[in-house]
PDB file of N, CA and C in Angstrom:
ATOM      1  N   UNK A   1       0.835  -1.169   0.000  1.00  0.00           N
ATOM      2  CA  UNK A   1       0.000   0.000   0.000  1.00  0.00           C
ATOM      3  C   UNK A   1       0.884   1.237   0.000  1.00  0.00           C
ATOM      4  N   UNK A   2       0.353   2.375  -0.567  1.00  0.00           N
ATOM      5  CA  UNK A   2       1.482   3.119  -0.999  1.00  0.00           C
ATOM      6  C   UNK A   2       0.467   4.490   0.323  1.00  0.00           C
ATOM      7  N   UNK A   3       1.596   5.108   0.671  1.00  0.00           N
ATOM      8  CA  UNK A   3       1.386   5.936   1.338  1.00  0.00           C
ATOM      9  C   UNK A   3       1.326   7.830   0.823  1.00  0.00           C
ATOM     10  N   UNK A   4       0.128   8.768   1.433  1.00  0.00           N
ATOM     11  CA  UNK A   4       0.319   9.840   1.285  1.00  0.00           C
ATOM     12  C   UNK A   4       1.285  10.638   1.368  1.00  0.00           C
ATOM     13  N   UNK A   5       1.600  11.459   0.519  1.00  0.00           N
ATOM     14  CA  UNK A   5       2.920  12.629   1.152  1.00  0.00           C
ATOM     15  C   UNK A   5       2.318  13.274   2.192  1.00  0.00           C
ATOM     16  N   UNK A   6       2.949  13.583   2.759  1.00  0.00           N
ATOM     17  CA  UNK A   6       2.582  14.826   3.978  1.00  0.00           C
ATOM     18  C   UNK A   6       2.335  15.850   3.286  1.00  0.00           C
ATOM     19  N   UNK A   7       1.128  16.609   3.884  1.00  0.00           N
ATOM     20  CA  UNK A   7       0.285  17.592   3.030  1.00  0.00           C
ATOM     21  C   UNK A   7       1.292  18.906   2.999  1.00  0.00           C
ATOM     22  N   UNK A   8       2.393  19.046   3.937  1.00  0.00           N
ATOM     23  CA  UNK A   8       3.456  20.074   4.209  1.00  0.00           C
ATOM     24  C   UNK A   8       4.753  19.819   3.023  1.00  0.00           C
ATOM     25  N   UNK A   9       4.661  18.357   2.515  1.00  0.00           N
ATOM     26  CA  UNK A   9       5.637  18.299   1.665  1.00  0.00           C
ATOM     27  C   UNK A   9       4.974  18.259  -0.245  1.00  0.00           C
ATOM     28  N   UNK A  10       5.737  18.811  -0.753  1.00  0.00           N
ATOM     29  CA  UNK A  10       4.836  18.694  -2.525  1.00  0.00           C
ATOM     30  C   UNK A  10       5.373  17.372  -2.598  1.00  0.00           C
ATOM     31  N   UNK A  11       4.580  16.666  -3.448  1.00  0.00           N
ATOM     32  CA  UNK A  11       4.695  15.380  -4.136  1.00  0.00           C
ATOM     33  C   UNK A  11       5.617  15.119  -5.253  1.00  0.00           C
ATOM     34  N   UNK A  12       5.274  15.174  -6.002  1.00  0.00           N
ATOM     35  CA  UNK A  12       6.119  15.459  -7.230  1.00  0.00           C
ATOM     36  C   UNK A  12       8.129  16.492  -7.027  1.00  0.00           C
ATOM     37  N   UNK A  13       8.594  15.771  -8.095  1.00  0.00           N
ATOM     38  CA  UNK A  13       9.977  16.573  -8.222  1.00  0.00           C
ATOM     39  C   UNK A  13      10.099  17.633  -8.728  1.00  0.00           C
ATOM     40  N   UNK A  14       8.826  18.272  -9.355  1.00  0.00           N
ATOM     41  CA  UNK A  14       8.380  19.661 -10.151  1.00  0.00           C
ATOM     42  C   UNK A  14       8.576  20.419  -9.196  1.00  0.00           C
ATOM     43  N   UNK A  15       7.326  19.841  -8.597  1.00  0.00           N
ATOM     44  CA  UNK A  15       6.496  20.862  -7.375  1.00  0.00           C
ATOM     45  C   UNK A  15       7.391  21.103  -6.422  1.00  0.00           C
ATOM     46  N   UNK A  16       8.904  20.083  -6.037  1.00  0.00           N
ATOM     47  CA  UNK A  16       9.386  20.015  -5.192  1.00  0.00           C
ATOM     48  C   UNK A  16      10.672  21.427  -5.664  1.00  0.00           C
ATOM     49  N   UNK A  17      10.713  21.341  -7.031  1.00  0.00           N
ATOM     50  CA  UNK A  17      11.740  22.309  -7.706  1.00  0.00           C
ATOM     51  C   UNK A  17      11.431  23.812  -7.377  1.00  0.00           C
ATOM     52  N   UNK A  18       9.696  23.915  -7.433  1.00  0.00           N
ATOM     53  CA  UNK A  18       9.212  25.151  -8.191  1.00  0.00           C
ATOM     54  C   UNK A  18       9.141  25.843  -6.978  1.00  0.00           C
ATOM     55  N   UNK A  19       9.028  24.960  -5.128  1.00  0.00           N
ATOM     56  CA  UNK A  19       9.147  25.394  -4.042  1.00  0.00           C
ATOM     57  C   UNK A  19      10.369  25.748  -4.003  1.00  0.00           C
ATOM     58  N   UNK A  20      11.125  25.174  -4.460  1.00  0.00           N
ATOM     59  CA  UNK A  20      12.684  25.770  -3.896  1.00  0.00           C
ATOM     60  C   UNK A  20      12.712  27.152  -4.754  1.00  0.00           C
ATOM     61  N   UNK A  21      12.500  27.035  -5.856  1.00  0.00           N
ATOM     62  CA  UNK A  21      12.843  28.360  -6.793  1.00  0.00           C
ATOM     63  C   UNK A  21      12.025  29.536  -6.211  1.00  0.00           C
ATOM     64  N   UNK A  22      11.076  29.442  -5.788  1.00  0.00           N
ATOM     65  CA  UNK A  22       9.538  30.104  -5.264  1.00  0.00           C
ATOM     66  C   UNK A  22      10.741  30.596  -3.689  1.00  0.00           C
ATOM     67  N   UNK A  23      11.177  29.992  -2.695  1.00  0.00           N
ATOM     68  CA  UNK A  23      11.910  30.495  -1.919  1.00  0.00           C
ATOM     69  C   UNK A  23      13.528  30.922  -2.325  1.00  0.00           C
ATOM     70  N   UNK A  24      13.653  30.665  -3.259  1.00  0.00           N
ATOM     71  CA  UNK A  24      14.896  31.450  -3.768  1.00  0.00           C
ATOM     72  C   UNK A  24      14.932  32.972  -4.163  1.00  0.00           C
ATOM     73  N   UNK A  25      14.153  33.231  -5.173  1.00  0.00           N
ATOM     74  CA  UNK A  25      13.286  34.206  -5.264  1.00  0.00           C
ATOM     75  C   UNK A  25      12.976  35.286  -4.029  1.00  0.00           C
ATOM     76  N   UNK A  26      12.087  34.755  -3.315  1.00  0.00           N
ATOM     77  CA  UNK A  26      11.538  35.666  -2.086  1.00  0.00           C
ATOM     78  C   UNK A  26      12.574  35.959  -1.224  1.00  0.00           C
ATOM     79  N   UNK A  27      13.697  35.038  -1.177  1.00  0.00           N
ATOM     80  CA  UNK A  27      14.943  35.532  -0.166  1.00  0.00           C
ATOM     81  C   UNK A  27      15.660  36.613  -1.004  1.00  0.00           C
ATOM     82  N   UNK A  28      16.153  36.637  -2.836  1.00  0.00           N
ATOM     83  CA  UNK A  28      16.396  37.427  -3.158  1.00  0.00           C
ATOM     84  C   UNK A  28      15.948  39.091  -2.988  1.00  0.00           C
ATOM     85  N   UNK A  29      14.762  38.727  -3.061  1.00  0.00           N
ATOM     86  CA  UNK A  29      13.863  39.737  -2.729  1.00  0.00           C
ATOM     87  C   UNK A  29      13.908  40.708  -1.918  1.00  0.00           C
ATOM     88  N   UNK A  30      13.649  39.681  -0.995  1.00  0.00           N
ATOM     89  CA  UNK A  30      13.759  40.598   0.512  1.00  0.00           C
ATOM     90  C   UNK A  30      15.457  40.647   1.403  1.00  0.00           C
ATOM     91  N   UNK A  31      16.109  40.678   0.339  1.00  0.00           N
ATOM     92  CA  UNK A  31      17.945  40.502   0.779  1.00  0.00           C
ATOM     93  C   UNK A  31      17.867  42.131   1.592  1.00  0.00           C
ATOM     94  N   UNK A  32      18.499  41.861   2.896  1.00  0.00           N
ATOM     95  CA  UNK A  32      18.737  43.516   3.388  1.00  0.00           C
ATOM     96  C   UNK A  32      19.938  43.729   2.797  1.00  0.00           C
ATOM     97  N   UNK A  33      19.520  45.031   2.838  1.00  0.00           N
ATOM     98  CA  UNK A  33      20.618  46.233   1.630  1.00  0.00           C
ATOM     99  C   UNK A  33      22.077  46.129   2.553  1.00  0.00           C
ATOM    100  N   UNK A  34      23.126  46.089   2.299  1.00  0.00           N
ATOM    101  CA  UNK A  34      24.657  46.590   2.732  1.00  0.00           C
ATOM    102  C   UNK A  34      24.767  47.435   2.956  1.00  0.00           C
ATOM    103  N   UNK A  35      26.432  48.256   3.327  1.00  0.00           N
ATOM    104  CA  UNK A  35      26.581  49.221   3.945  1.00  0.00           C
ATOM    105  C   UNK A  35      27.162  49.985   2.525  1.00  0.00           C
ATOM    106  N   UNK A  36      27.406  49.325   1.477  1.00  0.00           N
ATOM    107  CA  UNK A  36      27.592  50.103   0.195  1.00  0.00           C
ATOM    108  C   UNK A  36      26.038  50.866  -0.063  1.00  0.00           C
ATOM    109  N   UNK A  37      24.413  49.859   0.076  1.00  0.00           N
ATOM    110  CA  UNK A  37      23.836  50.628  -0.535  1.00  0.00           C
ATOM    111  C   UNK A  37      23.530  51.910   0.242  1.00  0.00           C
ATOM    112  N   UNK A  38      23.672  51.929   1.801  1.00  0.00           N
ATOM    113  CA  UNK A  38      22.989  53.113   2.684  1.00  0.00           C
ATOM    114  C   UNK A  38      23.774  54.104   1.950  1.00  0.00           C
ATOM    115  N   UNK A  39      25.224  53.663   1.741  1.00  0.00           N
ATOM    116  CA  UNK A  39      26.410  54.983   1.421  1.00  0.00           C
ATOM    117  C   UNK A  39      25.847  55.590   0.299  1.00  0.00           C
ATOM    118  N   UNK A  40      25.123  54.911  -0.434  1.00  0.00           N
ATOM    119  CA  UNK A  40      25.211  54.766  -1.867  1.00  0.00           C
ATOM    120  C   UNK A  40      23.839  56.667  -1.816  1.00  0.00           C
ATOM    121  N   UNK A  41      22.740  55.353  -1.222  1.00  0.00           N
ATOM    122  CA  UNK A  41      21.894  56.787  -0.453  1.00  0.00           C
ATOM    123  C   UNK A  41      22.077  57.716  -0.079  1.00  0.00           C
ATOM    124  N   UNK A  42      22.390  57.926   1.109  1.00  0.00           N
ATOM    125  CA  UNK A  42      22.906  58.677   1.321  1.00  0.00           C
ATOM    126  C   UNK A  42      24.030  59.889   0.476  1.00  0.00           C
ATOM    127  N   UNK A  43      24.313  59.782  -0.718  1.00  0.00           N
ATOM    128  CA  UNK A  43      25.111  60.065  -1.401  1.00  0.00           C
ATOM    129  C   UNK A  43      24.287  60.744  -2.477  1.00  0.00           C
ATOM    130  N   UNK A  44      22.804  60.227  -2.870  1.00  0.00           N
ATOM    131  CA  UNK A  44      22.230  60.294  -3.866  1.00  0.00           C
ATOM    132  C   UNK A  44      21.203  61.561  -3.232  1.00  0.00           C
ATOM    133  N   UNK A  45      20.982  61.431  -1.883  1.00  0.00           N
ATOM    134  CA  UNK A  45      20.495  62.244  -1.298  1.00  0.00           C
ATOM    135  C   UNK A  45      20.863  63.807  -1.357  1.00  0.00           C
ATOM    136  N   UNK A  46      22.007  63.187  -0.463  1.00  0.00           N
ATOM    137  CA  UNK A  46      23.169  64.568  -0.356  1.00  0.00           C
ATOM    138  C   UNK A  46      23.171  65.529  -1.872  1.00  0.00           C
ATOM    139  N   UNK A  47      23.653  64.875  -2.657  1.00  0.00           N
ATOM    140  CA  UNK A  47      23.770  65.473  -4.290  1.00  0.00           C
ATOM    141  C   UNK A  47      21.871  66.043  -4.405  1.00  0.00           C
ATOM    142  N   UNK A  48      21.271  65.388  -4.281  1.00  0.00           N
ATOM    143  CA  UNK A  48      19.803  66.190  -4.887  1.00  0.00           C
ATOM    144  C   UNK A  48      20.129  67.523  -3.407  1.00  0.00           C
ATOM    145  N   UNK A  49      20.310  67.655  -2.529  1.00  0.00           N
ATOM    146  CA  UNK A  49      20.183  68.771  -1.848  1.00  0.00           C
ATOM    147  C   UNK A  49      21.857  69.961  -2.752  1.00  0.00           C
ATOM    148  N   UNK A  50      22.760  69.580  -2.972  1.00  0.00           N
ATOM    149  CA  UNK A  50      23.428  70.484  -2.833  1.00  0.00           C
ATOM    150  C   UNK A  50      23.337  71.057  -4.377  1.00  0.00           C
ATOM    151  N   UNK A  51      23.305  69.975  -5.215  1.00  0.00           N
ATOM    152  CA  UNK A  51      23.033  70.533  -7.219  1.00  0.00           C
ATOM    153  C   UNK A  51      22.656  71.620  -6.655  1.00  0.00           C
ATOM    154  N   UNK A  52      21.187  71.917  -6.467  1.00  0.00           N
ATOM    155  CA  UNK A  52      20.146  72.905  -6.628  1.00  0.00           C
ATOM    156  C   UNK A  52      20.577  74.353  -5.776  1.00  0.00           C
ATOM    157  N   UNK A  53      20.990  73.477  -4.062  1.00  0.00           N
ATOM    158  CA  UNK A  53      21.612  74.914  -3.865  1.00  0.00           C
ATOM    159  C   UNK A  53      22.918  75.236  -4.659  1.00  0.00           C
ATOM    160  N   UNK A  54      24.174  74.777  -4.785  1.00  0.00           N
ATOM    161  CA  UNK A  54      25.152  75.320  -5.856  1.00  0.00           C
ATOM    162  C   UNK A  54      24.576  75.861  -6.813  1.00  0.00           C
ATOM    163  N   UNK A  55      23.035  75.245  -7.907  1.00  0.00           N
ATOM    164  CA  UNK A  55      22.635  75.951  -8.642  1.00  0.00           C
ATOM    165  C   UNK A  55      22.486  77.699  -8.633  1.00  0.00           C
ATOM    166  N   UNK A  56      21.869  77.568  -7.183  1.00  0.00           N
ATOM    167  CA  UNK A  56      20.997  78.695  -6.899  1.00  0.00           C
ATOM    168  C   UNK A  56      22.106  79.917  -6.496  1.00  0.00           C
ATOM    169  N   UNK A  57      23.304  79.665  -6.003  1.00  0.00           N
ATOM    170  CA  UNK A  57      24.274  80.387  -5.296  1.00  0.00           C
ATOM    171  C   UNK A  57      25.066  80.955  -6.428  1.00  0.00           C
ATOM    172  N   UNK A  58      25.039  80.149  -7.463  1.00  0.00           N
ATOM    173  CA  UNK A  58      25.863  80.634  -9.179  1.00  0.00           C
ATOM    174  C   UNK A  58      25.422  81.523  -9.845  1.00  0.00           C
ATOM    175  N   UNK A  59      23.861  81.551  -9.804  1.00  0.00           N
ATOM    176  CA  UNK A  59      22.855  81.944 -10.582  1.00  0.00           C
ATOM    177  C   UNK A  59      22.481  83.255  -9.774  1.00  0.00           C
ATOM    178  N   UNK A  60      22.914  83.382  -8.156  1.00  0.00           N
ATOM    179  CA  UNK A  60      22.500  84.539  -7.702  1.00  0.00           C
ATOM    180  C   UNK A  60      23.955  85.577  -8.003  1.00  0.00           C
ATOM    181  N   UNK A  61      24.877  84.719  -7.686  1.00  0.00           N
ATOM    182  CA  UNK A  61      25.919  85.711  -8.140  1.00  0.00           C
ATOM    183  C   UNK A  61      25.958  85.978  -9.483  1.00  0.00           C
ATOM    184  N   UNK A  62      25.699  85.406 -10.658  1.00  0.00           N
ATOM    185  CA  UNK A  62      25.796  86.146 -11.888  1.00  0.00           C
ATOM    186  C   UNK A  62      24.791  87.077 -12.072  1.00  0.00           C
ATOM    187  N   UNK A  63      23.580  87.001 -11.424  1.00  0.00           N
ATOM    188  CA  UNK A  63      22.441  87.889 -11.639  1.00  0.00           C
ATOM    189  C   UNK A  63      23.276  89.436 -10.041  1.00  0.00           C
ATOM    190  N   UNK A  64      23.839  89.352  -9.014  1.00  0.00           N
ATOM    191  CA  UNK A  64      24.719  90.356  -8.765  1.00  0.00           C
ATOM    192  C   UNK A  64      25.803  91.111  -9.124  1.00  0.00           C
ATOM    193  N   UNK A  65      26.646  90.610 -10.355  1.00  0.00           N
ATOM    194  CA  UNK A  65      27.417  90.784 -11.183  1.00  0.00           C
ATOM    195  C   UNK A  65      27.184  91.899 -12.041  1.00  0.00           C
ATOM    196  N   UNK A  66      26.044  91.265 -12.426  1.00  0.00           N
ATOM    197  CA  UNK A  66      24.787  92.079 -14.045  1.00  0.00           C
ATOM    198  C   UNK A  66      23.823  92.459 -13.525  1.00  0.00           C
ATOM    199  N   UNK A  67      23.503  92.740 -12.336  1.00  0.00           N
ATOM    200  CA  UNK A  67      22.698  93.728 -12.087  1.00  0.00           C
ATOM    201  C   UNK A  67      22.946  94.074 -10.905  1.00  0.00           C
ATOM    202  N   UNK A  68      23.727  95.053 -10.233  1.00  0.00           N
ATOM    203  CA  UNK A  68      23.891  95.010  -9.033  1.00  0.00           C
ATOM    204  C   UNK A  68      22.364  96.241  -8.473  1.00  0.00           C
ATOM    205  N   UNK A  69      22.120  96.024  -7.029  1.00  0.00           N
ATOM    206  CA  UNK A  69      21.534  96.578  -6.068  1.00  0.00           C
ATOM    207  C   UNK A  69      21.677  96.289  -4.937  1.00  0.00           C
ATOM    208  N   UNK A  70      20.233  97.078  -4.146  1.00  0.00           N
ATOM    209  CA  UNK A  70      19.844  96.552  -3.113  1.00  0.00           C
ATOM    210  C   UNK A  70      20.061  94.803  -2.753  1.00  0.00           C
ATOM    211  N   UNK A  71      19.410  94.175  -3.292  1.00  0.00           N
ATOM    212  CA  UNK A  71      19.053  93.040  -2.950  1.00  0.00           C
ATOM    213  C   UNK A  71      20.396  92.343  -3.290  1.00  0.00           C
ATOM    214  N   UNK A  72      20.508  90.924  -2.534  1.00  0.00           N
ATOM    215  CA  UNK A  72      21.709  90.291  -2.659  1.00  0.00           C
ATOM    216  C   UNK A  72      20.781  88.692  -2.943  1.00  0.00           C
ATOM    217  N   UNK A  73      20.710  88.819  -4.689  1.00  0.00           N
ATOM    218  CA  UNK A  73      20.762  87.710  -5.302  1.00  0.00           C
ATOM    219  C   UNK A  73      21.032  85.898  -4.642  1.00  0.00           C
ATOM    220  N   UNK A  74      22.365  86.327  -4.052  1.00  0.00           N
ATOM    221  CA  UNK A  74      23.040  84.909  -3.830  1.00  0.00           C
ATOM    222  C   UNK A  74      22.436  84.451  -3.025  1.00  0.00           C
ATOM    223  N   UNK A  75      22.550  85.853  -1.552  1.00  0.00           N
ATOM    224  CA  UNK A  75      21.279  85.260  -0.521  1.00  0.00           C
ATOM    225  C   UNK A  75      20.403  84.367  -1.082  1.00  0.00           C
ATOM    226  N   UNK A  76      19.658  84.872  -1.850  1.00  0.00           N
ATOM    227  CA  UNK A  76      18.104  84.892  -2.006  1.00  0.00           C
ATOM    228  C   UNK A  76      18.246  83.279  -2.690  1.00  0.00           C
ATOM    229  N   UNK A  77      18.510  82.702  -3.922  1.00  0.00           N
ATOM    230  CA  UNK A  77      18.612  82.214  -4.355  1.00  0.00           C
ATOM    231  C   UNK A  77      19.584  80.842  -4.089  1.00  0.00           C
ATOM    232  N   UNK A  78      20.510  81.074  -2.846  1.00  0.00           N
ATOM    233  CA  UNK A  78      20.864  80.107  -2.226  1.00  0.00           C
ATOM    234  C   UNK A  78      19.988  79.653  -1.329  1.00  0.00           C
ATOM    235  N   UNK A  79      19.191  80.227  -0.800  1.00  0.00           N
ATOM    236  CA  UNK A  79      18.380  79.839   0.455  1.00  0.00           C
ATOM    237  C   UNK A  79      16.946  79.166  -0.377  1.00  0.00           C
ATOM    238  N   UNK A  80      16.963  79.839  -2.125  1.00  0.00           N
ATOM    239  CA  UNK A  80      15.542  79.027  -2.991  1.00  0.00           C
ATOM    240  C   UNK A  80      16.068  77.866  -3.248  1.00  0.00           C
ATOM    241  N   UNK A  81      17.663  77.455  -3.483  1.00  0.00           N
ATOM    242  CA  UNK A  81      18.072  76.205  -3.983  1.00  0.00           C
ATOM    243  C   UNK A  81      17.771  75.447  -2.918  1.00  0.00           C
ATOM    244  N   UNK A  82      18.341  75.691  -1.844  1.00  0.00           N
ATOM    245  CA  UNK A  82      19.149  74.919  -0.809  1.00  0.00           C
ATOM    246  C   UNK A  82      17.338  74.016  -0.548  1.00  0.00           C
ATOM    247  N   UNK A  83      16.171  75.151  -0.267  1.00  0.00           N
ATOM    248  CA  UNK A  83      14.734  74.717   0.173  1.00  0.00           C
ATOM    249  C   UNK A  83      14.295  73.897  -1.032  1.00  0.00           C
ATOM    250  N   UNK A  84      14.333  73.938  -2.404  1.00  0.00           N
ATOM    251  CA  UNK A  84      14.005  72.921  -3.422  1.00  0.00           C
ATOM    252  C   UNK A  84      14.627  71.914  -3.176  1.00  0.00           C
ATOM    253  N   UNK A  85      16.349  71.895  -2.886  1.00  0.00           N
ATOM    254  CA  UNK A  85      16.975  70.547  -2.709  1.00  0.00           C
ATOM    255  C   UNK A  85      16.164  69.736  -0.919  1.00  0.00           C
ATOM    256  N   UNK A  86      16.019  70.468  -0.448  1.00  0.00           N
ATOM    257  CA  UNK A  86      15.630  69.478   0.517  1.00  0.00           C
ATOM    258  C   UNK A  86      14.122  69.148   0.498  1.00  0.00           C
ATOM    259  N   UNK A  87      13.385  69.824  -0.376  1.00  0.00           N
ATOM    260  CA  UNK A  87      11.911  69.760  -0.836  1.00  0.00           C
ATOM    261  C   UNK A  87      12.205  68.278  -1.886  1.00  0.00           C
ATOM    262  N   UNK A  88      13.131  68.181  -2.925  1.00  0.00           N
ATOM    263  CA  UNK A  88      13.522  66.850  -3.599  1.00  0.00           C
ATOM    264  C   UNK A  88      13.911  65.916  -2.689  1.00  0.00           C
ATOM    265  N   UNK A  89      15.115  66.252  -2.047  1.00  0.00           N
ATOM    266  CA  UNK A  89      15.625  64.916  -1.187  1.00  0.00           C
ATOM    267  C   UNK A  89      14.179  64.078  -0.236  1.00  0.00           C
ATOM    268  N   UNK A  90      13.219  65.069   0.595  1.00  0.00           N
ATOM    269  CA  UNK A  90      12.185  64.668   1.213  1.00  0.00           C
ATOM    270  C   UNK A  90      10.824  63.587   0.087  1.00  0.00           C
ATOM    271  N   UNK A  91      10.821  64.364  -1.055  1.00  0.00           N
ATOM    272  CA  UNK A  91       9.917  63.975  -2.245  1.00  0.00           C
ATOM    273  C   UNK A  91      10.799  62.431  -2.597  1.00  0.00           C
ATOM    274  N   UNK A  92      12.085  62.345  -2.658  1.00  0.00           N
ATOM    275  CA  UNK A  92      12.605  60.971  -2.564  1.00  0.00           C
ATOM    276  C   UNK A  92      12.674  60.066  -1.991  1.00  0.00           C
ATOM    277  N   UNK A  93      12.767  60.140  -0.970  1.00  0.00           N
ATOM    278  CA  UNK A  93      13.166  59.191   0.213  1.00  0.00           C
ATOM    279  C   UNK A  93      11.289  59.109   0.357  1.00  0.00           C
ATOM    280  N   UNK A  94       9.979  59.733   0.516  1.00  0.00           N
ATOM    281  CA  UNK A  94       8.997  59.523   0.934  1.00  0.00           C
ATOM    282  C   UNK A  94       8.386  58.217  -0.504  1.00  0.00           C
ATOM    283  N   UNK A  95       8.952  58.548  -1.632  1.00  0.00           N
ATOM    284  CA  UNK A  95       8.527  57.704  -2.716  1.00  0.00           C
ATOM    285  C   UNK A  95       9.467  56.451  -2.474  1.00  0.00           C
ATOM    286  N   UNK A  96      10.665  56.473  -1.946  1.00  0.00           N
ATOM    287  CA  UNK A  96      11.471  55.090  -1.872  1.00  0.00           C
ATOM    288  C   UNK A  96      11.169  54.429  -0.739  1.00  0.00           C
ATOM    289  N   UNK A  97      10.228  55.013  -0.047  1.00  0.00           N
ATOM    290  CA  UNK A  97       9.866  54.514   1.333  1.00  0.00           C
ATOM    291  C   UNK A  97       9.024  53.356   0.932  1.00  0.00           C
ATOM    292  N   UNK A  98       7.599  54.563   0.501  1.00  0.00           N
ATOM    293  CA  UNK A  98       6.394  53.994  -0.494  1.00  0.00           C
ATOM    294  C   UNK A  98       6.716  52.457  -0.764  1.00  0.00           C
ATOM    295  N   UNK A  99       7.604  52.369  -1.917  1.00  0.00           N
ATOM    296  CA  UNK A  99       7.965  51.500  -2.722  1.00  0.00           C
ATOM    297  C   UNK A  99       8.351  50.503  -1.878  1.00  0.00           C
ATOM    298  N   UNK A 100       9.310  50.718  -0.780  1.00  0.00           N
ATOM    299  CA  UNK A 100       9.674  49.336   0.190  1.00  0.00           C
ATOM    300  C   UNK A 100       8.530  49.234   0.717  1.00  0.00           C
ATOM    301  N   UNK A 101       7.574  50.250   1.300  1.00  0.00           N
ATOM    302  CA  UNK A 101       6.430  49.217   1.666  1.00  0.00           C
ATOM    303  C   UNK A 101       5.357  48.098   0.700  1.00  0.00           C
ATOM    304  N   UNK A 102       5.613  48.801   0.054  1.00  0.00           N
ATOM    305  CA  UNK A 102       5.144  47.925  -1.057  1.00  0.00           C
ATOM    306  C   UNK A 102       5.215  46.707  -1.336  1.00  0.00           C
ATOM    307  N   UNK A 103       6.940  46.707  -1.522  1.00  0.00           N
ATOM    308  CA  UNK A 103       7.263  45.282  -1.269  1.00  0.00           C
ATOM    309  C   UNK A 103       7.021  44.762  -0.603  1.00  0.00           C
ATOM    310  N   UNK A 104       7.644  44.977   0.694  1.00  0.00           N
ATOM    311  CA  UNK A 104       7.409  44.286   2.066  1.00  0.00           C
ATOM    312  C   UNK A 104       5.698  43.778   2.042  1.00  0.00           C
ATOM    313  N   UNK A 105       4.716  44.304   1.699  1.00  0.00           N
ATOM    314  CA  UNK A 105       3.439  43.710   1.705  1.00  0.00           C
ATOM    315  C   UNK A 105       3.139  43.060   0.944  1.00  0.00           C
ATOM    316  N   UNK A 106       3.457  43.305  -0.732  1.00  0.00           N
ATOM    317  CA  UNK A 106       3.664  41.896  -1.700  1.00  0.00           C
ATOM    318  C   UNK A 106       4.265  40.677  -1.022  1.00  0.00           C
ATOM    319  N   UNK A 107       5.496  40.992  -0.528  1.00  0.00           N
ATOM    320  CA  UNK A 107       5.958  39.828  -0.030  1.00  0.00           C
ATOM    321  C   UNK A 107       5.682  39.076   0.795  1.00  0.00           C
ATOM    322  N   UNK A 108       4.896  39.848   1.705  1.00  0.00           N
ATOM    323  CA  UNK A 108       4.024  38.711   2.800  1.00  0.00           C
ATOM    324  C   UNK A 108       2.843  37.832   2.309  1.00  0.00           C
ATOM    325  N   UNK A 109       2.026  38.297   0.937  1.00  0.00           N
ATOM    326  CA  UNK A 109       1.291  37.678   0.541  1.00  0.00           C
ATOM    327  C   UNK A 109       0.775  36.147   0.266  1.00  0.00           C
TER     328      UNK A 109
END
């Protein structure tokens, strides 16, 4: 008399394959990041905050150059970069957040 598999084990050498690949997969998946990728972040971060202010600090001094007055350009326009770059860096990190939750809840599925 031939006996049942255990309902915890697949039967077949397919089924037994397609479980392993099926947890190969999901460990890829959910691999925690290294200390290259935080750097990596962190890095990608940093750069969206400073482009915009350097932008803004270039752009105020050539506009003080060619037009001088009252007002001091660089101020002004370092302090518009510097608030867009950290208005981007925040707009990033809240969408890369998003996205890991995302996963993380696909993956529990």
């Amino acid at each position: 008399m031939r006996e049942k598999p255990h309902p915890a084990q697949p039967s077949s050498l397919a089924e037994q394959v397609g479980v392993k690949a099926a947890r190969k997969l999901k460990a890829q998946r959910n691999a925690t990041p290294g200390v290259w990728f935080g750097l990596g972040l962190m890095g990608v971060i940093g750069w969206s905050v400073v482009v915009p202010t350097l932008l803004g600090a270039a752009l105020g001094l050539w506009l003080d150059r060619h037009y001088p007055g009252g007002r001091s350009w660089t101020l002004a326009l370092l302090v518009a970069g510097l608030t867009l770059g950290c208005f981007n860096a925040w707009h990033w990190v809240s969408k890369e957040d998003q996205a890991m939750r995302e996963e993380r809840e696909n993956g529990h599925e």
